[in-house]
Protein backbone atom coordinates (compact mmCIF):
# COMPACT_ATOMS: atom_id res chain seq x y z
CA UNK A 1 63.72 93.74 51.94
CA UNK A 2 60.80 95.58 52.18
CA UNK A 3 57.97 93.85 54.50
CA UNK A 4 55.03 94.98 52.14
CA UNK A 5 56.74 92.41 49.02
CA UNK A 6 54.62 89.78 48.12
CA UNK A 7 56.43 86.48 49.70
CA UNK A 8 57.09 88.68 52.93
CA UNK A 9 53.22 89.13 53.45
CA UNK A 10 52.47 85.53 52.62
CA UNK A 11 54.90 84.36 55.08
CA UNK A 12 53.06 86.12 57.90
CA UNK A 13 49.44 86.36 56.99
CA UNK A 14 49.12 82.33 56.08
CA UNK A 15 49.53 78.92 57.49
CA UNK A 16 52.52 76.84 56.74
CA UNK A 17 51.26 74.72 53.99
CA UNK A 18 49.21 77.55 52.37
CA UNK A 19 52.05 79.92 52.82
CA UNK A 20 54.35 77.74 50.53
CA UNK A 21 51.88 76.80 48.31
CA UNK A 22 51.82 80.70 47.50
CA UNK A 23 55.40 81.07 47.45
CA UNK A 24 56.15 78.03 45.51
CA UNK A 25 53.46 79.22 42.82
CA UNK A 26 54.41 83.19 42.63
CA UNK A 27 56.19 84.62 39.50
CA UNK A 28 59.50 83.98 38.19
CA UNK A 29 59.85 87.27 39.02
CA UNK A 30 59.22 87.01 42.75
CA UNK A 31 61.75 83.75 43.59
CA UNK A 32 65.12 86.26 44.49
CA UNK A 33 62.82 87.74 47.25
CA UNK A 34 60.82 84.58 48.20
CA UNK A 35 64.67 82.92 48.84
CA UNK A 36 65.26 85.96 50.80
CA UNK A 37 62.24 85.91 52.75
CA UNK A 38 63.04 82.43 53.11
CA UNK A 39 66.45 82.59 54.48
CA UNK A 40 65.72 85.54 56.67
CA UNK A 41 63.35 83.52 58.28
CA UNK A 42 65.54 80.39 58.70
CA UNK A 43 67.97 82.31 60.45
CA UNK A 44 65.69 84.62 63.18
CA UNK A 45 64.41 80.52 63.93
CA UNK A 46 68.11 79.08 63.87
CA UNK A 47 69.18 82.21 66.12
CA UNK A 48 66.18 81.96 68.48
CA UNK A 49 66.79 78.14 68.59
CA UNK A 50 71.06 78.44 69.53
CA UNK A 51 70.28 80.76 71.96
CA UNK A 52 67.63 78.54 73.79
CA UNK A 53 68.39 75.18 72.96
CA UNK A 54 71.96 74.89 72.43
CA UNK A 55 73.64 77.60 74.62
CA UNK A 56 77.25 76.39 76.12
CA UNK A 57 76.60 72.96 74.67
CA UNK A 58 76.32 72.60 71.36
CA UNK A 59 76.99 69.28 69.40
CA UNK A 60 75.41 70.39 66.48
CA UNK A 61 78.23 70.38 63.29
CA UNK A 62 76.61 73.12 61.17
CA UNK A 63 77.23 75.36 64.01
CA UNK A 64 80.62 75.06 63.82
CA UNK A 65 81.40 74.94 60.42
CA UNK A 66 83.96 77.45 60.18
């Protein structure tokens, strides 16, 4: 995904509420990358957040759902 697409700027230039305001209201056409931008995001902060919050001792169950 290319950093210049539509929900990918939004997601960096705005604050949270505006930002999803935007994303929630682009075209049809823009959702596949909006979820992408999305998820991408979700899982830099889920990353970030196992490797400083939960290191050695996790309890979390969606961490282990394998």
């Amino acid at each position: 995904m290319k950093p210049t697409v539509t929900p990918a700027v939004l997601i960096v230039r705005e604050s949270l509420l505006q930002r999803m305001g935007k994303i929630i209201n682009l075209p049809q056409a823009e959702y596949v990358k909006a979820f992408r931008v999305l998820l991408s995001t979700f899982v830099v902060a889920d990353t970030r957040r196992r490797e400083l919050e939960c290191r050695g001792s996790c309890g979390h169950a969606w961490h282990n759902l394998t």
